[in-house]
C-alpha atoms as a PDB file:
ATOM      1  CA  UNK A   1       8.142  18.111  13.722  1.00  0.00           C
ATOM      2  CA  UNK A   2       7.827  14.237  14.763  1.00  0.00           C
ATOM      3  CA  UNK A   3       6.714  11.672  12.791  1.00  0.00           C
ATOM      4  CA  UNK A   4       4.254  10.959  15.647  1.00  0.00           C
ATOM      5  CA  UNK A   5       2.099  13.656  14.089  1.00  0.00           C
ATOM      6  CA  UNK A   6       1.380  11.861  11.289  1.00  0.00           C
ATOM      7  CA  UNK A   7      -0.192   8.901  12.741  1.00  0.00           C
ATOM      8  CA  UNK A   8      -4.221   8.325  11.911  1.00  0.00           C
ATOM      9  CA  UNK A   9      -6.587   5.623  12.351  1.00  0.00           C
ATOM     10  CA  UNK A  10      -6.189   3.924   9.212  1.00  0.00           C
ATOM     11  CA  UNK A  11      -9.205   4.932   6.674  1.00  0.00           C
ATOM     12  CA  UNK A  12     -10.473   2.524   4.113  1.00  0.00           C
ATOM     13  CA  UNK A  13     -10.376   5.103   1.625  1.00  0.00           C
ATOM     14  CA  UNK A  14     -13.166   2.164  -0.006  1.00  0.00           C
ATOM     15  CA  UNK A  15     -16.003   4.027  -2.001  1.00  0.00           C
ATOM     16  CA  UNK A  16     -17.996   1.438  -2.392  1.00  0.00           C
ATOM     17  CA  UNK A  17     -18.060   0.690   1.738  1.00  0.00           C
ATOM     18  CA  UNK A  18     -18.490   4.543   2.769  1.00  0.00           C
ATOM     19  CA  UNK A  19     -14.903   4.597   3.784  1.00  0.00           C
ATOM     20  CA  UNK A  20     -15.025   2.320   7.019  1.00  0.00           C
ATOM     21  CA  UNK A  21     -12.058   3.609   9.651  1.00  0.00           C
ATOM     22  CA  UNK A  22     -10.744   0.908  11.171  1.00  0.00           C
ATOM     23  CA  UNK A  23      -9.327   1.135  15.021  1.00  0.00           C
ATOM     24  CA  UNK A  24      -5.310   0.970  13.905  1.00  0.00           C
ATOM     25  CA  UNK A  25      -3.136   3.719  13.335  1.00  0.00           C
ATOM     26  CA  UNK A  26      -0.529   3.996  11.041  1.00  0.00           C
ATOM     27  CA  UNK A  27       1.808   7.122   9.533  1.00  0.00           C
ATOM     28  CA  UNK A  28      -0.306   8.559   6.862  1.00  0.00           C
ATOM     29  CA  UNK A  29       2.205   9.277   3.807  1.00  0.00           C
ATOM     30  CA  UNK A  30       0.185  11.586   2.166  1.00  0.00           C
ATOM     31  CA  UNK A  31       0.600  14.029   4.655  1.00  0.00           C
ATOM     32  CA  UNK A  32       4.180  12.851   5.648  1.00  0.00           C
ATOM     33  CA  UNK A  33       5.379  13.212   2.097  1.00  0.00           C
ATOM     34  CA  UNK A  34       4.003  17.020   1.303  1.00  0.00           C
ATOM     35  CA  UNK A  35       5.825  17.599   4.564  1.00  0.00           C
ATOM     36  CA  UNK A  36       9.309  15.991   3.561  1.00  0.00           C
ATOM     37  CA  UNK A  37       9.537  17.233  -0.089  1.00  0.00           C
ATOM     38  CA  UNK A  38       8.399  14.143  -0.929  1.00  0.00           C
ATOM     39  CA  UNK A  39       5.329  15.386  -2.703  1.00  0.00           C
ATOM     40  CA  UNK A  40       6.092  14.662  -6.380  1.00  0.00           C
ATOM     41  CA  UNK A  41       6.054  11.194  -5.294  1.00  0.00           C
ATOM     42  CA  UNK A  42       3.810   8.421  -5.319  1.00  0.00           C
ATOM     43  CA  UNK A  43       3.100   6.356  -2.290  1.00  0.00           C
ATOM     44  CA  UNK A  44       1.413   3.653  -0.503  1.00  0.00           C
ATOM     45  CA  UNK A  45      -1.035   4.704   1.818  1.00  0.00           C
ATOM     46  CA  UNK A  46       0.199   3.716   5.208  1.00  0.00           C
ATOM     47  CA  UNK A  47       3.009   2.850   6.929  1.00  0.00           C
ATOM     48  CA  UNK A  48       2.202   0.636  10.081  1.00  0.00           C
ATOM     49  CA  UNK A  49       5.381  -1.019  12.123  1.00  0.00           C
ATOM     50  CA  UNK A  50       4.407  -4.247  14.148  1.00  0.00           C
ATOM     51  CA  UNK A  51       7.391  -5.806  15.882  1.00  0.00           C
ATOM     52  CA  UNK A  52      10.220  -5.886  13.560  1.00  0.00           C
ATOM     53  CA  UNK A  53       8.317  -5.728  10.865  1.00  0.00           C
ATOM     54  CA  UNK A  54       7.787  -2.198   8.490  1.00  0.00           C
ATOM     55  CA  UNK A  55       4.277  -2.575   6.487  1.00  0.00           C
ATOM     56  CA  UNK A  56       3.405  -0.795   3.664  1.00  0.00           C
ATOM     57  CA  UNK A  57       0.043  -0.626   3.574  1.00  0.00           C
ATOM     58  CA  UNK A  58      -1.875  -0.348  -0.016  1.00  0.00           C
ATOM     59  CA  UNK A  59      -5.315  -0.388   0.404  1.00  0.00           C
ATOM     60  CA  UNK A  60      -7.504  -0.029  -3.198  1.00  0.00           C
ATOM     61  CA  UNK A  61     -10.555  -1.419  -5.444  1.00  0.00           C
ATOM     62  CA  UNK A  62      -8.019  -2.335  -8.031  1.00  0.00           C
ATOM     63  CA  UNK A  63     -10.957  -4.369  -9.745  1.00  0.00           C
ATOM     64  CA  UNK A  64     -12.449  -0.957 -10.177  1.00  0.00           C
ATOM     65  CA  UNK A  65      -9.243   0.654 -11.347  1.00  0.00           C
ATOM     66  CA  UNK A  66      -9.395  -2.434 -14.334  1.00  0.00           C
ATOM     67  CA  UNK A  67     -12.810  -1.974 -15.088  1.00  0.00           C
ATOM     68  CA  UNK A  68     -12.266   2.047 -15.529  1.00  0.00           C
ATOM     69  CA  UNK A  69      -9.324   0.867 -18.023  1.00  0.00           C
ATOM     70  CA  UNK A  70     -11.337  -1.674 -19.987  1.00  0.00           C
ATOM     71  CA  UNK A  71     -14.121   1.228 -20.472  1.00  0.00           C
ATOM     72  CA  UNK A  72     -12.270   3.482 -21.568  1.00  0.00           C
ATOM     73  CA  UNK A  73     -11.590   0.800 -24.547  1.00  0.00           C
ATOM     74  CA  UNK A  74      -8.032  -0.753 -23.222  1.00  0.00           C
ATOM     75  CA  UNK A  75      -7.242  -4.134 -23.782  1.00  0.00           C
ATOM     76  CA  UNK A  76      -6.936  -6.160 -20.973  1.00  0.00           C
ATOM     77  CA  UNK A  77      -3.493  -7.270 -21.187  1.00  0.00           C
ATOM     78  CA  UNK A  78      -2.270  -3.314 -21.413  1.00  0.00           C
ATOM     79  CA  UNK A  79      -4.881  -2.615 -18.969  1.00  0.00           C
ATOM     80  CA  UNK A  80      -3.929  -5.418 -16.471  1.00  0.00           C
ATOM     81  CA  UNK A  81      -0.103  -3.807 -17.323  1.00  0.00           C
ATOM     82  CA  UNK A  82      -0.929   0.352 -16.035  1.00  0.00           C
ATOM     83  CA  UNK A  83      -2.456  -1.216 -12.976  1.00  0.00           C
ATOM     84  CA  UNK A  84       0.221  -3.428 -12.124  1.00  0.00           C
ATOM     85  CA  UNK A  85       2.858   0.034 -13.105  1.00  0.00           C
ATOM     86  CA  UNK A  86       1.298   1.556 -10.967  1.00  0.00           C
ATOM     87  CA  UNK A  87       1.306  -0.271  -7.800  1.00  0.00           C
ATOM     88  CA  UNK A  88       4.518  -0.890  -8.419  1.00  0.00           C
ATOM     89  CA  UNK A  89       5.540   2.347  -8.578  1.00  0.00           C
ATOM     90  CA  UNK A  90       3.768   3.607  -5.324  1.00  0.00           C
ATOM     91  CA  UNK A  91       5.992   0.757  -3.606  1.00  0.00           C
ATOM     92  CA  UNK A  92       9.196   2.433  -5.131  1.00  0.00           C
ATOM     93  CA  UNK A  93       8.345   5.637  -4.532  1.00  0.00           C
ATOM     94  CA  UNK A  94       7.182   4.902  -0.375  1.00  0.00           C
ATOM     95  CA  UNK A  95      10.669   2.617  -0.090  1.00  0.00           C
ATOM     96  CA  UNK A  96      11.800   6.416  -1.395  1.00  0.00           C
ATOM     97  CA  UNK A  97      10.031   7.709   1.235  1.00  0.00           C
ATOM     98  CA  UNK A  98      10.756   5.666   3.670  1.00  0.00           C
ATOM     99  CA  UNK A  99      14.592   6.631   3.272  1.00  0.00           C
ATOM    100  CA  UNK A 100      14.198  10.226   3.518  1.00  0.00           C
ATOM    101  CA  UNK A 101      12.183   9.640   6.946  1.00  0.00           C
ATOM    102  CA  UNK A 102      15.117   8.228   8.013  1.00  0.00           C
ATOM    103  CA  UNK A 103      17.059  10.545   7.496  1.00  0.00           C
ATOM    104  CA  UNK A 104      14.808  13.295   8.789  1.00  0.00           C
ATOM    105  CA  UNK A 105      13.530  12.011  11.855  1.00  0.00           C
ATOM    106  CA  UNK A 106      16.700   9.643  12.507  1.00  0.00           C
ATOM    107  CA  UNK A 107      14.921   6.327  12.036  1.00  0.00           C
ATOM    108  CA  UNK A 108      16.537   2.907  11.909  1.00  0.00           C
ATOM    109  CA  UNK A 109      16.087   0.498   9.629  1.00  0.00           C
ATOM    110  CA  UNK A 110      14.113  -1.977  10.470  1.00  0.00           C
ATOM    111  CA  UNK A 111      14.466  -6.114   9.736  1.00  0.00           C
ATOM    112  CA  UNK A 112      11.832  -6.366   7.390  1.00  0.00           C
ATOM    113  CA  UNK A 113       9.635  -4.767   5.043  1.00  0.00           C
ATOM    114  CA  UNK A 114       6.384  -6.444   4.414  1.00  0.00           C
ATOM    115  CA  UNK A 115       4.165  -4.856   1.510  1.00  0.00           C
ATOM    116  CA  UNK A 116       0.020  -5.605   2.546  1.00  0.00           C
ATOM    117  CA  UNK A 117      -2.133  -5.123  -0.649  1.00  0.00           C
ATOM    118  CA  UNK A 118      -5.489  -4.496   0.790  1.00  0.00           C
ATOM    119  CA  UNK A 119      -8.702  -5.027  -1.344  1.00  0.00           C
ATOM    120  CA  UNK A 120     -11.851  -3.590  -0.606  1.00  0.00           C
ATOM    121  CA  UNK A 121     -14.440  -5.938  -1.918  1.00  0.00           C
ATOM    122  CA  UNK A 122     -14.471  -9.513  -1.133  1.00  0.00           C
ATOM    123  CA  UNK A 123     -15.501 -10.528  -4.110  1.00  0.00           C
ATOM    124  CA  UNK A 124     -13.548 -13.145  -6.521  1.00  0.00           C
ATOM    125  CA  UNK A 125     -12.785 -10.847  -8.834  1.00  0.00           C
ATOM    126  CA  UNK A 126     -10.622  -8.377  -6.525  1.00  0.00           C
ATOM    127  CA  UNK A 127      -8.773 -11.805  -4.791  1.00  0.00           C
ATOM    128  CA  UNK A 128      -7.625 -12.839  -8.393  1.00  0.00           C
ATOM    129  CA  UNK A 129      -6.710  -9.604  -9.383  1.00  0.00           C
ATOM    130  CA  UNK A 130      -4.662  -8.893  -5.875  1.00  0.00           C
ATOM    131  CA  UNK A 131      -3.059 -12.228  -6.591  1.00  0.00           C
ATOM    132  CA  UNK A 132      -2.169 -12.115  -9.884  1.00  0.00           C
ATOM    133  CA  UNK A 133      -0.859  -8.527  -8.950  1.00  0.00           C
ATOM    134  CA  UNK A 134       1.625  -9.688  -6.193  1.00  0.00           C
ATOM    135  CA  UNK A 135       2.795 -12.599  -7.644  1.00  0.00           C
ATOM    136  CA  UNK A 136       4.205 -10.502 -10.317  1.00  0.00           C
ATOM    137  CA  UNK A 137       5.310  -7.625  -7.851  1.00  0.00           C
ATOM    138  CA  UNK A 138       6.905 -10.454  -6.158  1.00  0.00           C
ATOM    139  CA  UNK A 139       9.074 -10.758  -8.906  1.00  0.00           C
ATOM    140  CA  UNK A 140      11.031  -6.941  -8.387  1.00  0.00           C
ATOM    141  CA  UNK A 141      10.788  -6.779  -4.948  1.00  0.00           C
ATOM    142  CA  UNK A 142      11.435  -9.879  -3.112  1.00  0.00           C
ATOM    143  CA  UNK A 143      14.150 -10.748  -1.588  1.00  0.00           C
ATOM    144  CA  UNK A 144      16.094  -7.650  -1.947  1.00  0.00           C
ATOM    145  CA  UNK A 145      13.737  -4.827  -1.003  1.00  0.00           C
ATOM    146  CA  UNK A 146      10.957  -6.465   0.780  1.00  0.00           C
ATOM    147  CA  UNK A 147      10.280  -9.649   3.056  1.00  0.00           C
ATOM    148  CA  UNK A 148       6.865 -10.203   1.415  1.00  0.00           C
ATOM    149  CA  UNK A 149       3.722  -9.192  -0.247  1.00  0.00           C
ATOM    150  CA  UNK A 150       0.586 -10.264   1.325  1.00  0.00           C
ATOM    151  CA  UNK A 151      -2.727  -9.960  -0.438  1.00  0.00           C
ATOM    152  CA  UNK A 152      -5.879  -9.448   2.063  1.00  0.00           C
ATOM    153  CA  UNK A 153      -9.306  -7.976   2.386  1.00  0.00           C
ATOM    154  CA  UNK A 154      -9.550  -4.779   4.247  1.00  0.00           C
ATOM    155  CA  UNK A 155     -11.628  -6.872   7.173  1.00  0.00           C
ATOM    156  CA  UNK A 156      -8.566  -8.903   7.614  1.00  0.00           C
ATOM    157  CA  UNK A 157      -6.132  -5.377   8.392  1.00  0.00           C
ATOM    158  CA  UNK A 158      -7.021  -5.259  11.998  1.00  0.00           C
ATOM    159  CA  UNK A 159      -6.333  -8.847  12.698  1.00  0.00           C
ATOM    160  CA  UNK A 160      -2.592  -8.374  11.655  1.00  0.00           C
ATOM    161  CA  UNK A 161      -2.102  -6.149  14.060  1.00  0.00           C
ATOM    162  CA  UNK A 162      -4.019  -7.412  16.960  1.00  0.00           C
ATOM    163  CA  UNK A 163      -1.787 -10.822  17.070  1.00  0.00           C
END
């Protein structure tokens, strides 16, 4: 087994856009987790490395994921908070992850690890919650476990890699 099997064109996963696949590939975790013993873990869904650089690739309606809270009659300070929990944890659990890949397919670390938050929607509503959301994720992960944490709309994923 290589990790080069688990590379995929990178799939919106976006309901509300009919899941648009974009041209990019990146390891797909899902699949590399079940495969590493990984699977009780949460993750991001890609990982996608670019020079020196290691992305961890999140891509989500998280406006949705609020509203769903909200409906189902939390506040939204304690909703805001389980969305927030669990990003974060999907980034501690792929860092996870990402440490057991290199151990099982000898991989070297690499100079930095960049966390991309992709939105699906361009609306206002999804850039404000992204931003709040990584400004506060900023707070546990930056400097020590992660370069930076980039907030962007899905359209925007190709261009990062085509530079």
């Amino acid at each position: 087994m290589t990790v080069l099997e688990f590379f995929k064109k990178i799939n919106t996963e976006c309901d509300v856009l009919g899941s648009v696949e974009l041209s990019i590939k990146a390891i797909d975790l899902d699949n590399l987790k079940l495969s590493i013993g990984c699977s009780l873990l949460k993750s991001c869904d890609y990982l996608k490395k670019s020079n020196s650089s290691l992305y961890f690739i999140e891509i989500s309606d998280f406006h949705y994921e609020l509203s769903d809270y909200l409906e189902a009659g939390e506040i939204q300070r304690r909703a805001e908070k389980k969305v927030k929990e669990g990003v974060r944890l999907k980034i501690s659990d792929s860092l996870l992850i990402f440490m057991e890949m290199q151990k099982k397919f000898n991989i070297n670390d690499v100079e930095e690890k960049k966390i991309l938050l992709t939105f699906c929607k361009t609306s206002l509503s999804d850039v404000i919650a992204f931003d709040f959301l990584s400004r506060n994720l900023e707070k546990h992960y930056k400097p020590t476990f992660c370069s930076s944490i980039s907030v962007i709309p899905y359209t925007e994923l190709e261009n990062i890699f085509q530079r």
